[in-house]
Protein backbone atom coordinates (compact mmCIF):
# COMPACT_ATOMS: atom_id res chain seq x y z
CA UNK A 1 165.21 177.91 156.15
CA UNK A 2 163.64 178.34 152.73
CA UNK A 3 164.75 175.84 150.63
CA UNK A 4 162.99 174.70 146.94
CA UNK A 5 164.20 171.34 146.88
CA UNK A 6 162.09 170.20 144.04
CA UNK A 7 161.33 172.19 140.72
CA UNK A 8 157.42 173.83 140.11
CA UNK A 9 155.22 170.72 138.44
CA UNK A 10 157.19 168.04 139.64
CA UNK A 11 154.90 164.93 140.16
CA UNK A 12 155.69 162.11 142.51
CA UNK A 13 153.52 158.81 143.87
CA UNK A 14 153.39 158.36 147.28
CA UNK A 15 154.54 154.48 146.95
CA UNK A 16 157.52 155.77 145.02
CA UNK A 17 159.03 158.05 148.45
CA UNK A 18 157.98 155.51 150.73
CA UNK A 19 160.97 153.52 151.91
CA UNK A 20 163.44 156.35 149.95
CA UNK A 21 166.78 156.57 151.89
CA UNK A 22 167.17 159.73 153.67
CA UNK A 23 170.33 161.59 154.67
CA UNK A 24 172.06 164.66 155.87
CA UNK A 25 174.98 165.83 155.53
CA UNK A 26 175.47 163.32 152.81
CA UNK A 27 174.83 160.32 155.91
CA UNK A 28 172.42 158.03 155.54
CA UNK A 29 169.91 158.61 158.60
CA UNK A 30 167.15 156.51 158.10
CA UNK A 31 164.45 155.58 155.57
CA UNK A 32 161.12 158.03 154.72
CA UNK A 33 158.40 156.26 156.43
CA UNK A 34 155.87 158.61 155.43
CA UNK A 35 154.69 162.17 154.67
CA UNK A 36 152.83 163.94 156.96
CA UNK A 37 150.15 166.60 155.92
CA UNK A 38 147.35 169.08 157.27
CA UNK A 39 144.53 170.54 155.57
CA UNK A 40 145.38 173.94 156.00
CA UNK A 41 143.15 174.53 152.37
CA UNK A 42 141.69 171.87 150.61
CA UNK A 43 144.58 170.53 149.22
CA UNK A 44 146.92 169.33 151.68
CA UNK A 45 150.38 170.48 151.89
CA UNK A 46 153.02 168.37 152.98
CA UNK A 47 154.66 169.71 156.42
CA UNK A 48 156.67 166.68 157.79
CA UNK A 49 158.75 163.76 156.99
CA UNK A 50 158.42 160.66 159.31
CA UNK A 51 161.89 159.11 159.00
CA UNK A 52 162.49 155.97 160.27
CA UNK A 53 165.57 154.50 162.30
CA UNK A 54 166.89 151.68 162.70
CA UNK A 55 165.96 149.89 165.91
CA UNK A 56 165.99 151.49 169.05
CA UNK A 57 166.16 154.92 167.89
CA UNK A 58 163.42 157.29 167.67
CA UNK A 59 161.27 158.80 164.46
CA UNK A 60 162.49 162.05 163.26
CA UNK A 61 159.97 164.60 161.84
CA UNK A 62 161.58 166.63 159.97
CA UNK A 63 160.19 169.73 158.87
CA UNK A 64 159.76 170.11 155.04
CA UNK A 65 161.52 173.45 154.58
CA UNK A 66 164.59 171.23 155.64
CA UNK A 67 164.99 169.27 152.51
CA UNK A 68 166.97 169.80 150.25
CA UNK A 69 166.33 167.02 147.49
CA UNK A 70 163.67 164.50 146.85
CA UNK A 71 163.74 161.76 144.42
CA UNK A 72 161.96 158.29 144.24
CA UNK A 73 165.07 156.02 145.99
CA UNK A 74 166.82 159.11 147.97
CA UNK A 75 165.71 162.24 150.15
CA UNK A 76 168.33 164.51 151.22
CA UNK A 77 167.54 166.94 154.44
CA UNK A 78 169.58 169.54 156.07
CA UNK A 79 169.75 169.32 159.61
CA UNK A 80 172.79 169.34 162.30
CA UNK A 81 172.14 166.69 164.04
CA UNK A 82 169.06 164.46 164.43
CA UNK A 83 167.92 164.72 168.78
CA UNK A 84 166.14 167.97 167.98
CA UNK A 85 163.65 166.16 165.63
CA UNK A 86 162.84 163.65 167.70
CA UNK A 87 158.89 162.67 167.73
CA UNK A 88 155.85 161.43 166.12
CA UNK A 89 152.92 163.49 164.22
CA UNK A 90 150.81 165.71 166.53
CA UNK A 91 147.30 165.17 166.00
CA UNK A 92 145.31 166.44 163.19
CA UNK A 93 147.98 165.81 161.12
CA UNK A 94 147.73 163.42 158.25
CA UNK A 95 150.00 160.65 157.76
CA UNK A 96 149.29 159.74 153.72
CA UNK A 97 150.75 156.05 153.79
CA UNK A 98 149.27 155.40 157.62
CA UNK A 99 145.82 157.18 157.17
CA UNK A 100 144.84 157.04 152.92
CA UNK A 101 146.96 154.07 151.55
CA UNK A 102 144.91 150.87 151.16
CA UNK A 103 141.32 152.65 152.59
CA UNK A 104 138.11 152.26 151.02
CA UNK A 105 137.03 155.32 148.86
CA UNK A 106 133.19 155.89 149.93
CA UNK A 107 130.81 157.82 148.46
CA UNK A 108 128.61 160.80 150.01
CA UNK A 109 126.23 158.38 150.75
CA UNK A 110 129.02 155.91 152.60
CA UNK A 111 129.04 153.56 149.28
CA UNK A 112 131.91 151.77 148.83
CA UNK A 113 133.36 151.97 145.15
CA UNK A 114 137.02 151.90 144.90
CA UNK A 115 140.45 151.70 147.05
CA UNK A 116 143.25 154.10 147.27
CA UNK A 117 146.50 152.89 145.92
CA UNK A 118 148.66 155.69 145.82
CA UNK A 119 148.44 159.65 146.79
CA UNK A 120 149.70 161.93 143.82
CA UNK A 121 152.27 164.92 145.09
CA UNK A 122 152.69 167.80 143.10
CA UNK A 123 155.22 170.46 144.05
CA UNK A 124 154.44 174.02 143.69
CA UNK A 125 156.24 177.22 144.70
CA UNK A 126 158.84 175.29 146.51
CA UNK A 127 156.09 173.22 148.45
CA UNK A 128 155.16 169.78 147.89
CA UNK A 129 150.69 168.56 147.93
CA UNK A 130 148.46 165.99 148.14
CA UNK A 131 146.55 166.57 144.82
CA UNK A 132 144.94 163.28 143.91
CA UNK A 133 144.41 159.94 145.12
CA UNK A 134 144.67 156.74 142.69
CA UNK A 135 142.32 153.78 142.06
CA UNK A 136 143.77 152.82 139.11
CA UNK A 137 144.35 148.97 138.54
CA UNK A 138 148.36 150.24 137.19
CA UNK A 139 148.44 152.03 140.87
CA UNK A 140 146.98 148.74 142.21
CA UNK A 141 149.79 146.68 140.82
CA UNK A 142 152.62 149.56 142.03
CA UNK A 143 150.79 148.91 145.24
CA UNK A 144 151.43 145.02 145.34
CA UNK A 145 155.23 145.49 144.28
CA UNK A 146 155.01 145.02 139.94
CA UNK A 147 155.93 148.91 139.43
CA UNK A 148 157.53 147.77 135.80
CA UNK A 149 154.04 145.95 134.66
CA UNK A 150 152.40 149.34 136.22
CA UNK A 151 154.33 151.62 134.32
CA UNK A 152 154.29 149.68 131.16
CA UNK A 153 150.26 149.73 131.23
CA UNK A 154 150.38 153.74 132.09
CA UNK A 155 153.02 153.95 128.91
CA UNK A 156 150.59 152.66 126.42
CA UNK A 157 148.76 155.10 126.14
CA UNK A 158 148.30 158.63 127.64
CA UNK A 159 145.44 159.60 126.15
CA UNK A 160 143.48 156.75 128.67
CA UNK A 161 141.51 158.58 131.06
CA UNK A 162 142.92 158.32 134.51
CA UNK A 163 141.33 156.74 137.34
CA UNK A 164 143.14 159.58 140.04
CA UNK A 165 140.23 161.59 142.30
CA UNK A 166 141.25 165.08 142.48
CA UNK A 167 141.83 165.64 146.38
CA UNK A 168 139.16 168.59 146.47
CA UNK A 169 136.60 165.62 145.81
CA UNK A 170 137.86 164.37 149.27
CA UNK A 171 136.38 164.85 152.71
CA UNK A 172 138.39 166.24 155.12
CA UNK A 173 139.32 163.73 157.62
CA UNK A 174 138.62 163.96 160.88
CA UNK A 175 140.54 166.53 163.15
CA UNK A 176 141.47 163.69 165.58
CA UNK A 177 142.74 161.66 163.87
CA UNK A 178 144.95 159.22 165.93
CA UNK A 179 144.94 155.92 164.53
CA UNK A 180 142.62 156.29 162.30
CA UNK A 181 141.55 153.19 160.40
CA UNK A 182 138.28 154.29 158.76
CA UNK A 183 138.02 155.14 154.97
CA UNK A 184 138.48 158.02 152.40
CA UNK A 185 135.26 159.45 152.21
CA UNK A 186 134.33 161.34 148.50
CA UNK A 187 131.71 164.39 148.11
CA UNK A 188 130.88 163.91 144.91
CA UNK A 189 132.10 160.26 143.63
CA UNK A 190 128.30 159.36 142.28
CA UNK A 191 128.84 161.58 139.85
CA UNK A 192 132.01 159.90 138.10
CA UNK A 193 129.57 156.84 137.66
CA UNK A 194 128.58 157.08 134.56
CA UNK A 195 132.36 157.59 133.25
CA UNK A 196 132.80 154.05 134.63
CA UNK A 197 133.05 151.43 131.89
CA UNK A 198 130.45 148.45 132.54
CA UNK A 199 133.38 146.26 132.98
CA UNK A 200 134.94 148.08 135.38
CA UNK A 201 131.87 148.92 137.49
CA UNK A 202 131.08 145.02 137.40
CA UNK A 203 134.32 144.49 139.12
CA UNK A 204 134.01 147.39 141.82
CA UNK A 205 130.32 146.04 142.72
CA UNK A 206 131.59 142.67 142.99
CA UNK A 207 133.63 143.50 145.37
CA UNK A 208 130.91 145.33 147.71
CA UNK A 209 128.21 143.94 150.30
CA UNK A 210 124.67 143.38 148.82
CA UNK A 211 123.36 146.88 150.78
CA UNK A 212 126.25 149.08 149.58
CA UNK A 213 126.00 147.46 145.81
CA UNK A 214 122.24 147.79 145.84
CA UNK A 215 122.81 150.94 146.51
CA UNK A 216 125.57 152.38 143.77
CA UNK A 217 123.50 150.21 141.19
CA UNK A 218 120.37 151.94 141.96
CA UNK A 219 121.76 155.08 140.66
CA UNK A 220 123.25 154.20 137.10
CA UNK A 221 120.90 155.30 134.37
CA UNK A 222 118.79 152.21 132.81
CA UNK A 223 121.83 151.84 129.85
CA UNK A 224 124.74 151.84 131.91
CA UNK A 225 122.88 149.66 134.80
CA UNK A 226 122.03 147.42 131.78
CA UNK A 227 125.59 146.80 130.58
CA UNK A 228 126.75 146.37 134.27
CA UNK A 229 124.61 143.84 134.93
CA UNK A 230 125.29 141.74 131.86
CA UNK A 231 129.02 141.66 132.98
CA UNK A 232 128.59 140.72 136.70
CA UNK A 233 128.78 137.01 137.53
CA UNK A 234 125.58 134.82 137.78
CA UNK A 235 125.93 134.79 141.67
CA UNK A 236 125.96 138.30 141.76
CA UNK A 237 123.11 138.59 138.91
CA UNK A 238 120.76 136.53 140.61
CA UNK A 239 121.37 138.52 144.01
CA UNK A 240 120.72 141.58 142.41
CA UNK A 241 117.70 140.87 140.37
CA UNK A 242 115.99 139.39 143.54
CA UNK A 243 116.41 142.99 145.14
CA UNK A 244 115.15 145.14 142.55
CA UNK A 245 111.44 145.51 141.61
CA UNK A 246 109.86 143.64 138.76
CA UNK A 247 109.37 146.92 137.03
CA UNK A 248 112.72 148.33 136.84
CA UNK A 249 114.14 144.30 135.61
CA UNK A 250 111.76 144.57 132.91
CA UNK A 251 113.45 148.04 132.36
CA UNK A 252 116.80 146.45 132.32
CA UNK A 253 115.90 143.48 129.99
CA UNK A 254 114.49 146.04 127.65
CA UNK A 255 117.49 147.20 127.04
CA UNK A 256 119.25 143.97 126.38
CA UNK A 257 119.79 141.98 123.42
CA UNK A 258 117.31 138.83 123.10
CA UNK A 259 119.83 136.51 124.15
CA UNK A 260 121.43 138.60 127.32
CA UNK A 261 118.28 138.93 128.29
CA UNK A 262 116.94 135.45 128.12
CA UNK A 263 120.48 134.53 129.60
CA UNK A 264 119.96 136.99 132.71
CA UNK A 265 116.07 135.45 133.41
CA UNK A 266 117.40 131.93 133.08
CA UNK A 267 118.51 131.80 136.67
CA UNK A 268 115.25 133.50 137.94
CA UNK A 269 112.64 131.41 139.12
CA UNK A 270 109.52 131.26 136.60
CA UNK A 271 106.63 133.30 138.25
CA UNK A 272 109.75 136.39 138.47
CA UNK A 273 110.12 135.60 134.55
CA UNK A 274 106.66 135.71 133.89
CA UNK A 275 105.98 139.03 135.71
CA UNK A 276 108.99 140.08 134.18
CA UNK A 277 108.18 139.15 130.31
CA UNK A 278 104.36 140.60 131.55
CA UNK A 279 105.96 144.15 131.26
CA UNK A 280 107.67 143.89 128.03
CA UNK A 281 106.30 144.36 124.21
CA UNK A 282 105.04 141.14 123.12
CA UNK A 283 107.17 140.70 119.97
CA UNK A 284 110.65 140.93 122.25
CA UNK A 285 108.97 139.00 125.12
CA UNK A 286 108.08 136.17 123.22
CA UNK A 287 111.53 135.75 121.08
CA UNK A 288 113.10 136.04 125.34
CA UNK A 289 110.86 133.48 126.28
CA UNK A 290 111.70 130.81 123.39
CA UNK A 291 115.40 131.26 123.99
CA UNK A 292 114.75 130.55 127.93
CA UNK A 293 113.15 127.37 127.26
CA UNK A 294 115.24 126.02 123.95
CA UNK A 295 118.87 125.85 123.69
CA UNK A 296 120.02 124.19 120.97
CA UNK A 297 117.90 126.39 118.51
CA UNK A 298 118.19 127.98 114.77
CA UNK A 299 120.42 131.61 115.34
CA UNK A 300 117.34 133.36 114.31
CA UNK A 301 116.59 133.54 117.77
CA UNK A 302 119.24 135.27 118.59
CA UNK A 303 119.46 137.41 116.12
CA UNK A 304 119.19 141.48 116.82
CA UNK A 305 117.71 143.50 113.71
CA UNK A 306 119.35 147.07 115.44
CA UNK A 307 122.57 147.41 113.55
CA UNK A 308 123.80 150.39 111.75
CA UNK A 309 123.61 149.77 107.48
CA UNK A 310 124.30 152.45 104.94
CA UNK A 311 123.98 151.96 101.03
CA UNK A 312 127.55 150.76 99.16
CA UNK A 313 126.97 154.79 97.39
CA UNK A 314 127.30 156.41 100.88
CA UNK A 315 130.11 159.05 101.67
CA UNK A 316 132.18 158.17 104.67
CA UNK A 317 131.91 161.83 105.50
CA UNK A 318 128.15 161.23 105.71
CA UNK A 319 128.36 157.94 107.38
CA UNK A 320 131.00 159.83 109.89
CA UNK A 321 128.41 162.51 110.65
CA UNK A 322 125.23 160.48 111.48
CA UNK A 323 127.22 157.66 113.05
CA UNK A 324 127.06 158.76 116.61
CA UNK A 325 123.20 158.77 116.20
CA UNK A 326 123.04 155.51 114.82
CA UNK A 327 124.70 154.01 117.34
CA UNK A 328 122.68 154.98 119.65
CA UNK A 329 119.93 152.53 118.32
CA UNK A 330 122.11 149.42 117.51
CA UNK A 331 123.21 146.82 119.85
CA UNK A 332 126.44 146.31 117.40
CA UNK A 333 128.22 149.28 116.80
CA UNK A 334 131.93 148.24 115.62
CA UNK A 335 130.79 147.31 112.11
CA UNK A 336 128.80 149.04 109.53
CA UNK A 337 126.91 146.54 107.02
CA UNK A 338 126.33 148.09 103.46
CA UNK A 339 123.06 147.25 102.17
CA UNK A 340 121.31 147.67 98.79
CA UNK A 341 118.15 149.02 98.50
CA UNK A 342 116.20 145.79 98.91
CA UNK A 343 118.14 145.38 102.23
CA UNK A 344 121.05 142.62 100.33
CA UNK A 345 124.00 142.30 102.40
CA UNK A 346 126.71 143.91 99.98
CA UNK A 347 129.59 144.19 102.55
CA UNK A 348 130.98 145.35 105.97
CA UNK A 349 133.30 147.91 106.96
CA UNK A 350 135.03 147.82 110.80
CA UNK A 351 134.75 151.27 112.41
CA UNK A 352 138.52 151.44 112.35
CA UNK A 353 138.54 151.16 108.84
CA UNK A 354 136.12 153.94 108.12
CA UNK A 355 137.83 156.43 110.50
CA UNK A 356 141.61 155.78 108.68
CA UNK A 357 139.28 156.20 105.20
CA UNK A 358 138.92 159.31 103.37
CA UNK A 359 136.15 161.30 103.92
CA UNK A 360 135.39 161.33 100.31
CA UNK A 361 135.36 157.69 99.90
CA UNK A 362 132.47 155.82 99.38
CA UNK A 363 132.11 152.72 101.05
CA UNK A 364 131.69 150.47 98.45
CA UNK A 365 135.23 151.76 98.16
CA UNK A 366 136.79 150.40 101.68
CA UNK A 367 134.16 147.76 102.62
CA UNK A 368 134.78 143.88 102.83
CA UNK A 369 132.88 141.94 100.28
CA UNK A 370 134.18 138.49 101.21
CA UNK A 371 132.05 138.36 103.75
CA UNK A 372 131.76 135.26 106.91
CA UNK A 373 127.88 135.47 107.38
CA UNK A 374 125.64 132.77 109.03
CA UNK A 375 122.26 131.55 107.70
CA UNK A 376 118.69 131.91 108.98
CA UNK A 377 118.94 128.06 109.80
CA UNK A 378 122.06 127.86 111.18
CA UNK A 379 122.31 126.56 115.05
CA UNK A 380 123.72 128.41 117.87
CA UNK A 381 126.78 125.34 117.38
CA UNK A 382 127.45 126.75 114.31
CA UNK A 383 127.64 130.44 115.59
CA UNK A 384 130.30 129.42 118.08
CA UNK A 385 132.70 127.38 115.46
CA UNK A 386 132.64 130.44 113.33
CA UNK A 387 133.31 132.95 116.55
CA UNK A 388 136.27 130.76 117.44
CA UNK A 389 137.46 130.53 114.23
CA UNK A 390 137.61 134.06 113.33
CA UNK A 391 137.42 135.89 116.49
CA UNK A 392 134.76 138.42 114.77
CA UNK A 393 132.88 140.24 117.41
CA UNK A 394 129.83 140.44 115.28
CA UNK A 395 128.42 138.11 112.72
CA UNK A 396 125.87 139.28 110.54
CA UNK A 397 122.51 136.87 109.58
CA UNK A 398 121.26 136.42 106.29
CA UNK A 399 118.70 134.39 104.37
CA UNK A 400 118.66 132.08 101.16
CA UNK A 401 118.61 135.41 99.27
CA UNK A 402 121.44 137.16 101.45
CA UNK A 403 118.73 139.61 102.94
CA UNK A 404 120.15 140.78 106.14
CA UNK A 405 118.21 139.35 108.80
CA UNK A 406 120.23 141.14 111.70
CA UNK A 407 123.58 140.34 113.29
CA UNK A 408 124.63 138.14 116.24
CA UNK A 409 127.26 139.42 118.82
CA UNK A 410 129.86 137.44 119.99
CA UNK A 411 128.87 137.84 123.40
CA UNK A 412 125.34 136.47 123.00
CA UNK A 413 126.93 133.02 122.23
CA UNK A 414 130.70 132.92 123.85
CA UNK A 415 130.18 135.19 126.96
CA UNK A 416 126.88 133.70 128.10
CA UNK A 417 126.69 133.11 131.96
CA UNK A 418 124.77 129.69 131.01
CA UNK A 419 126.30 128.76 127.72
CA UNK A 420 124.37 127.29 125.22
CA UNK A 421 125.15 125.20 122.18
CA UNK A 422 128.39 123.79 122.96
């Protein structure tokens, strides 16, 4: 039998079959209990359904050139009557929902860093494969029974980058398989690391052992280790921090802002945070070391001078173009602050704002003048009020004479792991 049940393209999730109803002959049989697979090439192709009876009858496996129709709630198969398919999946084949569903995804170097939630199916040429597996926090919450609040959070946008592994990034699983309770082990995972938002990576190595987190953290680039470790919780912080060598912490603190930094040494004993401030440039190791041993000081402190400022006369088609570079250099990068030329605050433009502008604006055209700023002599008390007020992610410091003086980010007063000034 040859049938094409399913049209060419046709995507399914795994958790979606699972439990379908299954019949022949337009009787209901049994439920799918899973789909069973062999790695013939390096995508696997579906060979089997495992049907379930009710009790006291056997599994079927039914081959897959006998369905005939396959949709989320209903399989249909073609097949006389059900004693000649009888059984339970040789070995070496793979059952997806029994052997992938719910394992660890590992990295070449047995890391953990995410867990498989569903198994994408694609159909082609009248045959049905494995082609990805999902980590994805919407296949998470398919996974613990809120489909709707999945698929609303994959409907908002589908220009989000995906969090499915193509299966070619998967091992092949071992020929005996049996009851195989180990995990899905990744060639190449290390290499999606850096695609990781520091949020998200906080999460997955919160979730690990100390020797298997030590271990995927020792391979992100100083940056993206940086932003990680600001967003893990103290516990965590402090574990980490105690593993790595003073040399690469220094490199990490480097890269923070005065007041992440000071926040992240605050739970280190003081000889660590000596060594530590030892290795940095004395100007930024001595404005880390006041804000470690005062808390309830003047903002100035806390203040970071790398923000991206243009003139008022500046083209948003300029400002467009360099951008990208200035960012680089800034620890606030979702305003721009328009400066005159003795370095006045004249306004601020949000980075959504100059990207609906017109190129040939200026942006004395489209900034804010009305501006919410903070003085030099303000406290860190009064930075909070204002964040909680306005819900600005950024407020920029000024003097008597409005000189800019820098800008403070919210999270160096609101998302502190040892808040200060409350």
């Amino acid at each position: 039998m040859s049938a094409k049940p399913i049209d060419d393209g046709a995507v399914f999730l795994l958790t979606d079959l699972i439990g379908a109803r299954v019949r022949a002959n337009g009787r209901s049989i049994g439920r799918l209990g899973d789909l069973v697979a062999v790695e013939s090439t390096r995508i696997p192709e579906i060979t089997h359904l495992l049907v379930r009876r009710r009790f006291g009858h056997r599994p079927l496996l039914v081959p897959w050139a006998n369905v005939t129709a396959l949709e989320a709630r209903e399989v249909a198969i073609a097949i006389e009557a059900p004693e000649p398919f009888e059984g339970e999946p040789a070995e070496g084949q793979i059952c997806l929902a029994d052997h992938v569903l719910d394992k660890k995804v590992l990295d070449c170097d047995d890391d953990e860093v995410e867990v498989v939630y569903d198994v994408k199916l694609t159909a082609r040429n009248g045959l049905l494969y494995a082609t990805d597996v999902d980590c994805s926090r919407a296949g998470f919450l398919r996974r613990i029974g809120l489909k709707r609040v999945s698929n609303f959070i994959r409907g908002l946008a589908d220009s989000i980058s995906s969090d499915t592994i193509p299966w070619t990034y998967v091992q092949r699983l071992p020929p005996t398989i049996g009851s195989f309770k180990g995990n899905v082990k990744l060639n190449v995972l290390k290499a999606k690391l850096p695609e990781i938002h520091p949020v998200d990576l906080a999460d997955i190595l919160e979730e690990l052992d100390h020797e298997q987190r030590l271990a995927i953290f020792s391979a992100l680039e100083t940056e993206q280790a940086s932003d990680t470790l600001e967003e893990i919780e103290p516990r965590v912080q402090r574990q980490l921090v105690s593993s790595l060598s003073i040399d690469r912490t220094a490199e990490l603190v480097e890269a923070m802002t005065p007041a992440q930094a000071a926040d992240l040494l605050a739970a280190l004993p003081a000889p660590d945070i000596d060594l530590i401030l030892e290795r940095i440039a004395a100007p930024e190791a001595e404005r880390i070391r006041f804000l470690v041993e005062h808390h309830e000081e003047q903002i100035s402190a806390y203040t970071t001078p790398r923000t991206i400022a243009y003139r008022p006369d500046a083209m948003v088609r300029e400002v467009v173009r360099t951008y990208r570079h200035q960012a680089r250099k800034a620890d606030v990068v979702m305003y721009v602050y328009v400066i005159d030329a003795d370095g006045n605050l004249q306004g601020v433009v949000d980075i959504r704002e100059l990207l609906q502008a017109e190129l040939t604006d200026r942006l004395s055209d489209i900034m804010t003048r009305n501006i919410v700023v903070l003085q030099e002599t303000d406290s860190v008390a009064d930075a909070r009020k204002l964040f909680a007020r306005y819900g600005f992610r950024a407020i920029p410091v000024v003097d008597e004479g409005n000189l800019l003086k820098g800008v403070i980010p919210y999270r160096d007063v609101m998302q502190l792991s040892h808040p200060i000034g409350s």
